[in-house]
Structures are given as structure tokens and as C-alpha cells.
C-alpha atoms as a PDB file:
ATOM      1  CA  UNK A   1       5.615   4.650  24.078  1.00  0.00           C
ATOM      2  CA  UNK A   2       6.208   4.983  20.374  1.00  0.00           C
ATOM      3  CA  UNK A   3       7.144   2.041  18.526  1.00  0.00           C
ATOM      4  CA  UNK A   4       9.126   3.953  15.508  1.00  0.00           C
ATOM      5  CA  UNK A   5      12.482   3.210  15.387  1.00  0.00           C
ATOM      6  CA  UNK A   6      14.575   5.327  12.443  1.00  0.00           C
ATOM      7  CA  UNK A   7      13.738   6.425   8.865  1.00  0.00           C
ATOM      8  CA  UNK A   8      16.651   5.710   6.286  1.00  0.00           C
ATOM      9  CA  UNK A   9      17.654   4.864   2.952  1.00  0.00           C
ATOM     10  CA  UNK A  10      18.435   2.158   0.854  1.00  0.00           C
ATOM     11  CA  UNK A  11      19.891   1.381  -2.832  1.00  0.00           C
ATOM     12  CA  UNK A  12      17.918  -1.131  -4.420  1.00  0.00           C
ATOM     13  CA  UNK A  13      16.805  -2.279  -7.735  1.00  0.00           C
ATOM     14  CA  UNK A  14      18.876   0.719  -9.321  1.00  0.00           C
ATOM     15  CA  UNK A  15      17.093   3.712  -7.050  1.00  0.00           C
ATOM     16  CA  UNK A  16      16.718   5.240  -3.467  1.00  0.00           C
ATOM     17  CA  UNK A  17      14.303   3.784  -1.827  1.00  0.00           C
ATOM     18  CA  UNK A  18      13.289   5.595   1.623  1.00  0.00           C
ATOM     19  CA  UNK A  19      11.364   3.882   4.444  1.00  0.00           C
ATOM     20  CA  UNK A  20      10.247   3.808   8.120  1.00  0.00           C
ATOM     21  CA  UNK A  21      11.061   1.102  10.755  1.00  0.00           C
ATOM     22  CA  UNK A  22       8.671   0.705  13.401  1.00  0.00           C
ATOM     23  CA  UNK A  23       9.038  -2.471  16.386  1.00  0.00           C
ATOM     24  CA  UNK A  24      12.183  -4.008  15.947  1.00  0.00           C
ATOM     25  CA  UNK A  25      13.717  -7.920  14.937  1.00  0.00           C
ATOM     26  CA  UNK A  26      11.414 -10.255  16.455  1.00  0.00           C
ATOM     27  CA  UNK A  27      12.705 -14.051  15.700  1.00  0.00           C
ATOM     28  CA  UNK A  28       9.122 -15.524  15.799  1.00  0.00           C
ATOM     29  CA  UNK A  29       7.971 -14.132  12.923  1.00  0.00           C
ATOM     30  CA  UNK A  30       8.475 -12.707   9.461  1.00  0.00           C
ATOM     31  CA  UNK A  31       8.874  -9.222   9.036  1.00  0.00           C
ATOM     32  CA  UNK A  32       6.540  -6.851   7.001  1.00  0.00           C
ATOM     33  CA  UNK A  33       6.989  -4.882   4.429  1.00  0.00           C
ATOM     34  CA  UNK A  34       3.870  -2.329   4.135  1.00  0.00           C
ATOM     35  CA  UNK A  35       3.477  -0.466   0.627  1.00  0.00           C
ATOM     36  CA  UNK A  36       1.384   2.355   0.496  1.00  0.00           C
ATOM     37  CA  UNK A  37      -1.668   3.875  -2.087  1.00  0.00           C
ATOM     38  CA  UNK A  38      -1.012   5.813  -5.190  1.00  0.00           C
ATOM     39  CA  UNK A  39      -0.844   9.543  -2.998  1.00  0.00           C
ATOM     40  CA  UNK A  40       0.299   8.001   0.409  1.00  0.00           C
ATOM     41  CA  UNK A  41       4.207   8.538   1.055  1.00  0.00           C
ATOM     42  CA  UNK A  42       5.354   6.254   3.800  1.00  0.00           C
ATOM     43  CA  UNK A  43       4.794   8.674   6.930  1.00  0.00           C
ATOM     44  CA  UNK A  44       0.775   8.740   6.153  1.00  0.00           C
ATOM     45  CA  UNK A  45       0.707   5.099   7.291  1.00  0.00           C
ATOM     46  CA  UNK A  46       3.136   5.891  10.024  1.00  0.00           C
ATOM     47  CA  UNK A  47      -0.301   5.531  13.062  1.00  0.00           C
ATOM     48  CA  UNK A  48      -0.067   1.770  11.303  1.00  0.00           C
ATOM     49  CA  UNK A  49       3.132   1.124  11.694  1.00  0.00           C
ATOM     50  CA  UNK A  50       2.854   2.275  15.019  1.00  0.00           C
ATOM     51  CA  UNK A  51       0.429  -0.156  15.562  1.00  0.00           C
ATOM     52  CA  UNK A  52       1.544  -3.334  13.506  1.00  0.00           C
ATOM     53  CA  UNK A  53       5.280  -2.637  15.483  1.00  0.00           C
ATOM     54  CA  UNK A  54       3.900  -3.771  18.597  1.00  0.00           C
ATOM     55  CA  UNK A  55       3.820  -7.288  17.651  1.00  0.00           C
ATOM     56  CA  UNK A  56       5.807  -7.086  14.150  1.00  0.00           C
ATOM     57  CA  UNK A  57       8.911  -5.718  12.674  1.00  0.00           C
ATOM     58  CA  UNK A  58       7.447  -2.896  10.019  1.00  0.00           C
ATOM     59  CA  UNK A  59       8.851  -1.451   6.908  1.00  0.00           C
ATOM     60  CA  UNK A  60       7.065   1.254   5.640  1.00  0.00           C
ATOM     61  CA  UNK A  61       8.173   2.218   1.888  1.00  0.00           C
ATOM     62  CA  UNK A  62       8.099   5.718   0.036  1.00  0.00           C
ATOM     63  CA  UNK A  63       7.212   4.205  -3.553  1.00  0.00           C
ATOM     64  CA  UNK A  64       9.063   5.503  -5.914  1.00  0.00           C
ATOM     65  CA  UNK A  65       8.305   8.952  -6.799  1.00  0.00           C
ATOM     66  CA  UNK A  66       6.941   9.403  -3.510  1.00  0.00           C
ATOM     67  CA  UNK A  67       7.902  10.977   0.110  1.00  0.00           C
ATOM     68  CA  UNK A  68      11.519  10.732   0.423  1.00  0.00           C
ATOM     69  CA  UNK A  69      12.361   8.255  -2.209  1.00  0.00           C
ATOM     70  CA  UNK A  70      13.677   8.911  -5.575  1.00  0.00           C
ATOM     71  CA  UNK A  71      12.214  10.954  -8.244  1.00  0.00           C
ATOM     72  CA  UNK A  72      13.134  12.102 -11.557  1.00  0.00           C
ATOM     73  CA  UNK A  73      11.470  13.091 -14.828  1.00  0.00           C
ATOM     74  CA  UNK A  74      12.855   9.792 -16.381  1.00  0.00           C
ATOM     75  CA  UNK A  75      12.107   7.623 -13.938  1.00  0.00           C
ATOM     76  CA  UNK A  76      10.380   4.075 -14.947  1.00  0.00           C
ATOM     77  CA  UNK A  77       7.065   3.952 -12.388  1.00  0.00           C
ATOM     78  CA  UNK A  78       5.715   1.081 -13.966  1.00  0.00           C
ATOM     79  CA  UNK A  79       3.950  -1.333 -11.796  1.00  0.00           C
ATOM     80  CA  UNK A  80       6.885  -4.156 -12.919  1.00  0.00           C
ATOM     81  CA  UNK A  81       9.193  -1.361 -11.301  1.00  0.00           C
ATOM     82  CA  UNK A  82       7.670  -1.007  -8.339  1.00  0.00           C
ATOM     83  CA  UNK A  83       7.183  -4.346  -7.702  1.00  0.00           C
ATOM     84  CA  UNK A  84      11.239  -4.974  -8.265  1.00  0.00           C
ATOM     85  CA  UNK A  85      11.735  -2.218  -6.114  1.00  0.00           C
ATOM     86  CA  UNK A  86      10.028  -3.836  -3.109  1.00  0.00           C
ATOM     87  CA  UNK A  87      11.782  -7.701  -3.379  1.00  0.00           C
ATOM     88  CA  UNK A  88      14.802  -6.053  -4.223  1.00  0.00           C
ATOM     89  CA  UNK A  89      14.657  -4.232  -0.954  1.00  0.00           C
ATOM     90  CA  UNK A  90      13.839  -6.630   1.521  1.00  0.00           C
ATOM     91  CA  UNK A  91      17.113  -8.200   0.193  1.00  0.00           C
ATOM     92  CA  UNK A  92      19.160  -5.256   0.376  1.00  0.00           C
ATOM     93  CA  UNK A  93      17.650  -4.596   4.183  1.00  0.00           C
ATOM     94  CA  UNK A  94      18.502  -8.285   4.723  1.00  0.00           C
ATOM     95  CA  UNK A  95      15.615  -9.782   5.352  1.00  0.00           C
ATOM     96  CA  UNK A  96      15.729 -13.752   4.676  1.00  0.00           C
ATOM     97  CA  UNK A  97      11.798 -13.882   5.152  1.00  0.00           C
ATOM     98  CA  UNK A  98       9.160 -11.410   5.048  1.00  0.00           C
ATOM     99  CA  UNK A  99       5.545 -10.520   3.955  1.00  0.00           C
ATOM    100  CA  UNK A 100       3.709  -7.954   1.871  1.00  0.00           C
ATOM    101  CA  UNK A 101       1.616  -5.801   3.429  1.00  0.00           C
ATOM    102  CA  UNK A 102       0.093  -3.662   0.358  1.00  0.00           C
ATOM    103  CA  UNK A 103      -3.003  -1.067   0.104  1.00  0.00           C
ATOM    104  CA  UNK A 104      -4.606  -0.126  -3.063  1.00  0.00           C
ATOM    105  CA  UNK A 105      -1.639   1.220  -5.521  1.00  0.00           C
ATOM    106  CA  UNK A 106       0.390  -0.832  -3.161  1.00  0.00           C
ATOM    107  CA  UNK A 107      -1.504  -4.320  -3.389  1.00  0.00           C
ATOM    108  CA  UNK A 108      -1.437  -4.380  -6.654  1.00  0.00           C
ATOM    109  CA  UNK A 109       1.805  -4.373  -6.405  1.00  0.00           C
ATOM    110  CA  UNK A 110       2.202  -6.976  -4.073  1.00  0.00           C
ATOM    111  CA  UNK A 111       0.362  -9.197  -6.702  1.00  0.00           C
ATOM    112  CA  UNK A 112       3.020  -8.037  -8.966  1.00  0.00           C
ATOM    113  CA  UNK A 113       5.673  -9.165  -6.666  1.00  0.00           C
ATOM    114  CA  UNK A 114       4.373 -12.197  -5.368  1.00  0.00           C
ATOM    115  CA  UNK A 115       4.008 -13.576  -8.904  1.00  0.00           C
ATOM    116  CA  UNK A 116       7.397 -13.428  -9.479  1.00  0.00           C
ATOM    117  CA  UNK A 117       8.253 -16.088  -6.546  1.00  0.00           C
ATOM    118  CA  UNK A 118      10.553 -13.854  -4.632  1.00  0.00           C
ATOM    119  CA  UNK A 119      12.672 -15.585  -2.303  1.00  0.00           C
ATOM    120  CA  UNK A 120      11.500 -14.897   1.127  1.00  0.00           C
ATOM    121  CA  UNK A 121       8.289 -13.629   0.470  1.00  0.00           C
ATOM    122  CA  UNK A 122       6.399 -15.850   3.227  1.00  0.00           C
ATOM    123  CA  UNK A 123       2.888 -14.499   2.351  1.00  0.00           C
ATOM    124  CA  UNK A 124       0.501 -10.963   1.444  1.00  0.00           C
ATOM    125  CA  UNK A 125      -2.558  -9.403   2.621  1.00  0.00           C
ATOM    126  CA  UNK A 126      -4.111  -7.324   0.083  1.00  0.00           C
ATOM    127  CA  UNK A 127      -5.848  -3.963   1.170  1.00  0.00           C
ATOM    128  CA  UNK A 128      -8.509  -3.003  -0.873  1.00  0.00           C
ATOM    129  CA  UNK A 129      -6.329  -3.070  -4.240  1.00  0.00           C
ATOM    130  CA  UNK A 130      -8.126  -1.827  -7.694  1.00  0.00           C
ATOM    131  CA  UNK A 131      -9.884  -4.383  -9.482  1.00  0.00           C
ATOM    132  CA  UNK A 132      -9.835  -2.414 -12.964  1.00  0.00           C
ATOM    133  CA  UNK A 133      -7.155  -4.069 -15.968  1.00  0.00           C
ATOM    134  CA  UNK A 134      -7.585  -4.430 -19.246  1.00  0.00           C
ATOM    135  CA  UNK A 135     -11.418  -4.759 -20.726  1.00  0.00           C
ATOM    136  CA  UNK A 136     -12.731  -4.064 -17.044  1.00  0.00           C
ATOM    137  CA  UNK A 137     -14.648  -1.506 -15.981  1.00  0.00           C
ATOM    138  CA  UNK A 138     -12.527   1.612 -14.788  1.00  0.00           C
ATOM    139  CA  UNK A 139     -11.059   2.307 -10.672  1.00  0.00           C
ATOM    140  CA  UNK A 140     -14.022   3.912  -9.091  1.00  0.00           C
ATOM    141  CA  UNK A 141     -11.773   7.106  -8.480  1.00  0.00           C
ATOM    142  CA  UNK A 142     -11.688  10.880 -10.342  1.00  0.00           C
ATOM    143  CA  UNK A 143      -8.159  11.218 -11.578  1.00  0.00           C
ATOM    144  CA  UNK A 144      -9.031  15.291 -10.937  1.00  0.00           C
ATOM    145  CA  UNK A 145      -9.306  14.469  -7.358  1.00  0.00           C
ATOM    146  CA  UNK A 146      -5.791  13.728  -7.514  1.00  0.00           C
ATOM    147  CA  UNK A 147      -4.415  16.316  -9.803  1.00  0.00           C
ATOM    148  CA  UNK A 148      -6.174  18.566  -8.112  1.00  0.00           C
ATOM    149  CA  UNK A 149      -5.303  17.891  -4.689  1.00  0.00           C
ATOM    150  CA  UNK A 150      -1.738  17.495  -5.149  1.00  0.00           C
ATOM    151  CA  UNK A 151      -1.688  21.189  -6.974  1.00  0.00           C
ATOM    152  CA  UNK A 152      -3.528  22.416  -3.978  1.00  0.00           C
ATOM    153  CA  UNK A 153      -0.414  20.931  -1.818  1.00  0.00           C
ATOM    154  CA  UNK A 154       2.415  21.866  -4.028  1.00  0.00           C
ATOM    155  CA  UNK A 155       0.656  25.472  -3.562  1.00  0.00           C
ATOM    156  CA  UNK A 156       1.416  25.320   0.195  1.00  0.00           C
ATOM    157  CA  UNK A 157      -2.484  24.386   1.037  1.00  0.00           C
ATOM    158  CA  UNK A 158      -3.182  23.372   4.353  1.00  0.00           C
ATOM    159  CA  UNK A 159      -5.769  21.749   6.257  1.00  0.00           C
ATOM    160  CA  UNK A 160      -8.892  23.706   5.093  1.00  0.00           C
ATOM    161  CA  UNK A 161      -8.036  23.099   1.499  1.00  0.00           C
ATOM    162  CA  UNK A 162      -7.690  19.636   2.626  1.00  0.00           C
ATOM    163  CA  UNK A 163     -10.915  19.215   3.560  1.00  0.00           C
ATOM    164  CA  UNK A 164     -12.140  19.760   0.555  1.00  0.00           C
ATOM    165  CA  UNK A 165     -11.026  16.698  -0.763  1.00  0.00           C
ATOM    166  CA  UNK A 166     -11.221  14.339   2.418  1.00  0.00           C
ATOM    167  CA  UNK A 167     -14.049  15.799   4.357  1.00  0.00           C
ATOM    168  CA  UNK A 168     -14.287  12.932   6.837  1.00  0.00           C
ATOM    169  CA  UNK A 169     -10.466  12.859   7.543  1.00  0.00           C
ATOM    170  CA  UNK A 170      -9.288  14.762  11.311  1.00  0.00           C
ATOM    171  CA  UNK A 171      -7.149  17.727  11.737  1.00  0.00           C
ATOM    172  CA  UNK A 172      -4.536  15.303  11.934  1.00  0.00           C
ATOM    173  CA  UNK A 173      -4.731  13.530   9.301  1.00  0.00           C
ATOM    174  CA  UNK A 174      -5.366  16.663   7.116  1.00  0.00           C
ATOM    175  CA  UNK A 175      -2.562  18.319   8.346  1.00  0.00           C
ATOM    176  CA  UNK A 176       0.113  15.406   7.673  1.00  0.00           C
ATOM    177  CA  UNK A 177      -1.476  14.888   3.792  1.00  0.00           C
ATOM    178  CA  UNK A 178      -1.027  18.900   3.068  1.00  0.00           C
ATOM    179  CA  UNK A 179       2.633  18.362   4.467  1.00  0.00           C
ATOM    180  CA  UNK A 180       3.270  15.862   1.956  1.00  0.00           C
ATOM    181  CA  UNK A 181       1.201  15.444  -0.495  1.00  0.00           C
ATOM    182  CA  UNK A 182       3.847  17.767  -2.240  1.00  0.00           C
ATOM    183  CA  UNK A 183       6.326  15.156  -2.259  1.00  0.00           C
ATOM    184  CA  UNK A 184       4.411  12.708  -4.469  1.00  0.00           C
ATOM    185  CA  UNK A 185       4.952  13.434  -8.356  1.00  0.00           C
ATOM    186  CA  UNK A 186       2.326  13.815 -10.595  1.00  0.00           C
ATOM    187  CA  UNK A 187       3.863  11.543 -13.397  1.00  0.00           C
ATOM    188  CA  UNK A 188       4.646   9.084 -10.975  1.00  0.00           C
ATOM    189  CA  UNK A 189       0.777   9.175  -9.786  1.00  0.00           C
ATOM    190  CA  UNK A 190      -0.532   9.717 -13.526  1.00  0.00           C
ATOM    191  CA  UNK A 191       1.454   6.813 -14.563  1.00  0.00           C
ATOM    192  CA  UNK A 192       0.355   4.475 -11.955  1.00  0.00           C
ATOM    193  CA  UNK A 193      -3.103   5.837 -12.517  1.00  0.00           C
ATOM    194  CA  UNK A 194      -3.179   4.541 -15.978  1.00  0.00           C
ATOM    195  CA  UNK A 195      -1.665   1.590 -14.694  1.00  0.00           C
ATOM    196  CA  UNK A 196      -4.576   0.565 -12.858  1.00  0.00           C
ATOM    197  CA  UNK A 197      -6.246   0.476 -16.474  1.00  0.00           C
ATOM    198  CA  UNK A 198      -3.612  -1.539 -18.593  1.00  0.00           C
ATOM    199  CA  UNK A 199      -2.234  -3.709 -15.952  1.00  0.00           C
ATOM    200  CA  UNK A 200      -3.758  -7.178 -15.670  1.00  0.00           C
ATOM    201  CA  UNK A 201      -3.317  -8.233 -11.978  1.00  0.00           C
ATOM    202  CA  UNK A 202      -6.276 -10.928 -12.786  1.00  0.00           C
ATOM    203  CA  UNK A 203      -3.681 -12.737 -14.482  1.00  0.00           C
ATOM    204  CA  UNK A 204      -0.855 -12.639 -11.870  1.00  0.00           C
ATOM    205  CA  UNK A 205      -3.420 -14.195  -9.100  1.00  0.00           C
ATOM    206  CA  UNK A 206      -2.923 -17.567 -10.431  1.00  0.00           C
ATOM    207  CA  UNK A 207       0.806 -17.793  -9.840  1.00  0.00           C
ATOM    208  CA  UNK A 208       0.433 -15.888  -6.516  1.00  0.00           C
ATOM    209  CA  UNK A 209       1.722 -19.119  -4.745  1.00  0.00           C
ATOM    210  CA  UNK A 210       2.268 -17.761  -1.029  1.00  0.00           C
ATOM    211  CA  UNK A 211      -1.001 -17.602   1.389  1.00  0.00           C
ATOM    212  CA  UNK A 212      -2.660 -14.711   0.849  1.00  0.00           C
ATOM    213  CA  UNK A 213      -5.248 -12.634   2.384  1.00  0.00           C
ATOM    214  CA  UNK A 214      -7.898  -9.703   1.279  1.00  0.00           C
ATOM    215  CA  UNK A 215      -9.082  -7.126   3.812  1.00  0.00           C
ATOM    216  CA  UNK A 216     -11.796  -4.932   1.937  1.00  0.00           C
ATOM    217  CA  UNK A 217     -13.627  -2.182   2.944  1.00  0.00           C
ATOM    218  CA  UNK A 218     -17.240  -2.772   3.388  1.00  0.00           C
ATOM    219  CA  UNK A 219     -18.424   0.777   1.657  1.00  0.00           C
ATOM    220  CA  UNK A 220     -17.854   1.761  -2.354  1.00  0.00           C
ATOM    221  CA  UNK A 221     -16.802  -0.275  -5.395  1.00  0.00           C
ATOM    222  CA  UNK A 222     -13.618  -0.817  -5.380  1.00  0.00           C
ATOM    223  CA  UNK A 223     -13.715  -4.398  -4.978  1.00  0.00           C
ATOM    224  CA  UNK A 224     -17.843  -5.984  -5.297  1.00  0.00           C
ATOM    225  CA  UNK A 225     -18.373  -9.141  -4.210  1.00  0.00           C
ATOM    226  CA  UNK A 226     -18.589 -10.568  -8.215  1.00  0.00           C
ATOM    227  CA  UNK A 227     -14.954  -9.628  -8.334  1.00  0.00           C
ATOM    228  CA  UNK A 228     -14.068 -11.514  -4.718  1.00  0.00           C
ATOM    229  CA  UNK A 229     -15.807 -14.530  -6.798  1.00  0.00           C
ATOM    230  CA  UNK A 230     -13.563 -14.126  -9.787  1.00  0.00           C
ATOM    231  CA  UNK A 231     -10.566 -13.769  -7.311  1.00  0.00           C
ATOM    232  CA  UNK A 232     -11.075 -16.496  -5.455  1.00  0.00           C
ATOM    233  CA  UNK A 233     -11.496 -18.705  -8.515  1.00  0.00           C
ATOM    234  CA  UNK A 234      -8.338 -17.462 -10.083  1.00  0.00           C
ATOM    235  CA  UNK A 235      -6.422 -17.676  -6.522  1.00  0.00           C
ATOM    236  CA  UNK A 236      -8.370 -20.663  -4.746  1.00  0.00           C
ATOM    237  CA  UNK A 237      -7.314 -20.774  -0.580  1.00  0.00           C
ATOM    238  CA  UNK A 238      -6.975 -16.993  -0.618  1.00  0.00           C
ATOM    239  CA  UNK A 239      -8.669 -15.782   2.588  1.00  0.00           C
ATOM    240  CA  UNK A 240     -11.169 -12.720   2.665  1.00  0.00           C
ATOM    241  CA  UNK A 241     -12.781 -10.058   5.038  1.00  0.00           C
ATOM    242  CA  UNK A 242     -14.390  -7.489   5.055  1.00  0.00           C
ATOM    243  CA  UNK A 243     -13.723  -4.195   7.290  1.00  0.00           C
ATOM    244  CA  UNK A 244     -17.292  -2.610   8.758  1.00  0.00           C
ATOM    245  CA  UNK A 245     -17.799   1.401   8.529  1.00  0.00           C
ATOM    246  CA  UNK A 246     -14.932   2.427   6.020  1.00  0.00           C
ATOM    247  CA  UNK A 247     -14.664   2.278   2.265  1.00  0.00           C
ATOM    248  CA  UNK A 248     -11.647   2.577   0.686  1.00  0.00           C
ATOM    249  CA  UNK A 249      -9.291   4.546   3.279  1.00  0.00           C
ATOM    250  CA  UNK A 250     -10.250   1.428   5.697  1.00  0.00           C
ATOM    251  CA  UNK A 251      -7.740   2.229   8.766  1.00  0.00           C
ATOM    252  CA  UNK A 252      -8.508   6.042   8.270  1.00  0.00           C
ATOM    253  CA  UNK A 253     -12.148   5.122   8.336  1.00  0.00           C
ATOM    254  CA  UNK A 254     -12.527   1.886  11.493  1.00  0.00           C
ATOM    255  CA  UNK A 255      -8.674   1.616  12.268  1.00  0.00           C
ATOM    256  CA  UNK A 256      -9.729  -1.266  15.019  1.00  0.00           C
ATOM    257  CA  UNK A 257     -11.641  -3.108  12.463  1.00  0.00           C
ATOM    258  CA  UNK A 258      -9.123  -3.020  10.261  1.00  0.00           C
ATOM    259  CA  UNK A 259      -6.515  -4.647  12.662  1.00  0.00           C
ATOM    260  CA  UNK A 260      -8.738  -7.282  14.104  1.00  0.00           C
ATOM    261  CA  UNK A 261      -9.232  -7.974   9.619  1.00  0.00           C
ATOM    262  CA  UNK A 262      -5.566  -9.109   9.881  1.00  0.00           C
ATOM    263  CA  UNK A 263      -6.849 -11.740  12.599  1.00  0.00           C
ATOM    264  CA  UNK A 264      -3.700 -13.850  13.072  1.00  0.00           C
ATOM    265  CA  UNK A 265      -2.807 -14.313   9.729  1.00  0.00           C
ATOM    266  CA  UNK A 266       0.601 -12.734  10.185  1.00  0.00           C
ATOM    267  CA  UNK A 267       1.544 -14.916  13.037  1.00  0.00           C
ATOM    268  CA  UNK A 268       0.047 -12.982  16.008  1.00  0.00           C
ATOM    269  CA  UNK A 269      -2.922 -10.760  16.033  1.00  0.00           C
ATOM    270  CA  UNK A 270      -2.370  -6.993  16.123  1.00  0.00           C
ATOM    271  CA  UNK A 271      -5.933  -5.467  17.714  1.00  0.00           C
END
């Protein structure tokens, strides 16, 4: 039985913000609010939510300029923006507690909000986010991949073309990122790109004062284990695994590894 519940809207921080409810209010624990990578609108993660609803009440969030959510060629998609957008959100959906749930693109910008001291914010796991700031060596990613794909979807490409650029993915999967891919803009993803380069999430960790938690895939260089060092010196108590068989797509790559990561940090375990 599917756990998704309704997609919908909501005005916050001065835009639209779409996003996907999976579970349902459970009074035992907080909430999540789950923000996706720099290319993933909110119904990419939907198998997650799926997953995370059986135990948790799940918001899944189109990032600005992505999926459903608002777009426009003046549009501020800095990672300050985002990271309003998401606080500012759980208070318009009412939430009195929650936590972050944030991959790549999307845990940096839990960093972003978590620094802030958000009321409610109870605590954030950090998937895999990009390392890379200011004087540090680059994301590990080809910005072409991206421009490339995404001109391949707003073409009307489909699976095959897909493939090209995520060989290991399924049909599935394939088939949902060639449906919308389209949807995410390409200044919104350039933007955030070069974010990943001038942003210095190194020196938000510090004031990240809510538990915290980083799940990291076991394959590639997004995150080495010099920079889990440097983290955990700048963010002392933060707790860190990580996922067997994937690299940087973890729950595309060992989606039961990467729920048994999670352990029961959320309140209740969700392998």
C-alpha cells in the first residue's frame, strides 16, 4: 500500500514552493523535511518518501527552480534563498518541530539552514553534500553532464538518451528523470553549480547547533575521509556512516543500506 498522501503548494519566503507528503502526522516524532540534489525535482525521491512515510511524516520539496515550484528568469537561487525557503516552509505547513533531511545540493543547504537556528529545526542528516567552497578543490562533477543532460530532456529524450548519462540507473528510474528533468532550469542549476564553489559551508558547521548526522557514499570523492576529519573538528558530536556499494546517488545505488545509514537517528529506524 502506498504511503503518498497529496502533492500541493505553498507560499513561503516570497515564492511557490511545491512538495510531496508521504505517511501522515505521527505525534512521536518530528516530521521531515527531505530536500533534494541540484537536478532532482521532488518526485525523483518519491521511492524514499515512500519508504521514510512508513515510520515518518515526509515532505519532499521541489527547490526552487525545480519540478513544480516556482521559476522565473529573475529569480534569486542563491544557497541563502534556498535555505529561507525551506524554514520558511515548515512554518507555513505548520510544523512546530521538524528535521532536515538534505542530499547533495540539498545538504548543503540544510547546513545553510541549520546555521541560522530555525525554530523547530530538531536535527539534520546530511547526504553526501559537496565539500568544495572557497580555496577548495572543485565538486568532483562535469557541469556538461548537466547541461547536457537537461538539453537532452528539454528535447523530449527518453530513456535511451538517458542512459547515456546514468548507465547504471533502471528503466524506471530513467524514465521518471527524462520526464522531468525538463522542469529543472538551467540558471537555477548553473547558479547553484557555482554555488558549490563560492559558498563556504565549512564555516556554517560550527554554528550547526542541532544533532546532526552524515550518511556518505562509500564510492567517489565527494566527501574523502580528510574532509570527514575537518568536519568533525569544525562540528564535534556530529555522527557519520558510510553507505556500502553506491557513490554519490547512494539510495539509487544500495537503497537498503542507505536506510539502515539513518539507524535510529530520526527517532525510529526506517530499514
Amino acid at each position: 500500500m502506498s504511503n503518498f498522501l497529496y502533492g500541493a503548494n505553498v507560499h513561503a519566503n516570497g515564492v511557490r514552493q511545491h512538495y510531496l507528503r508521504y505517511g501522515g502526522t505521527r505525534a512521536d516524532r518530528d516530521p521531515i523535511i527531505l530536500l533534494p540534489g541540484i537536478t532532482s525535482p521532488a518526485i525523483t525521491w518519491g521511492f524514499v518518501g515512500e519508504q521514510l512515510g512508513r515510520a515518518f511524516d515526509v515532505y519532499i520539496l521541489d527547490i526552487r527552480g525545480r519540478g513544480l515550484s516556482e521559476a522565473s528568469t529573475s529569480l534569486d537561487y542563491s544557497l541563502d534563498a534556498q535555505a529561507e525557503d525551506a524554514t520558511a516552509a515548515a512554518k507555513a505547513l505548520g510544523l512546530p518541530s521538524y528535521a532536515i533531511v538534505g542530499h547533495s545540493m540539498g545538504a548543503r543547504i540544510a547546513i545553510r539552514a541549520a546555521r541560522n537556528h530555525p525554530s523547530g529545526l530538531t536535527r539534520v542528516v546530511l547526504i553526501d553534500p559537496p565539500v568544495s567552497g572557497p580555496g577548495r578543490r572543485p565538486y568532483p562533477a562535469n557541469l556538461a553532464w548537466y547541461v547536457d543532460s537537461m538539453a537532452a530532456a528539454r528535447s523530449g529524450a527518453g530513456i535511451d538518451a538517458m542512459r547515456n548519462f546514468c548507465p547504471t540507473w533502471t528503466d524506471e528510474q530513467l524514465r521518471l528523470r527524462a520526464e522531468w528533468l525538463h522542469t529543472c532550469d538551467e540558471r537555477a542549476m548553473l547558479e547553484s553549480f557555482a554555488g558549490f564553489h563560492t559558498d563556504d559551508i565549512h564555516a556554517d558547521l560550527p554554528h550547526v547547533a542541532v544533532p546532526a548526522r552524515l550518511i556518505l557514499a562509500a564510492r567517489g570523492d565527494v566527501v574523502t575521509d580528510a574532509d570527514v576529519v575537518e568536519i568533525k573538528a569544525l562540528r564535534p558530536g556530529i555522527e557519520v556512516t558510510r553507505v556500502p556499494d553506491a557513490g554519490h546517488m547512494i539510495p539509487w545505488d544500495n537503497e537498503p543500506g542507505f536506510y539502515r545509514a539513518f539507524e535510529a537517528f530520526l527517532g525510529a529506524r526506517v530499514d
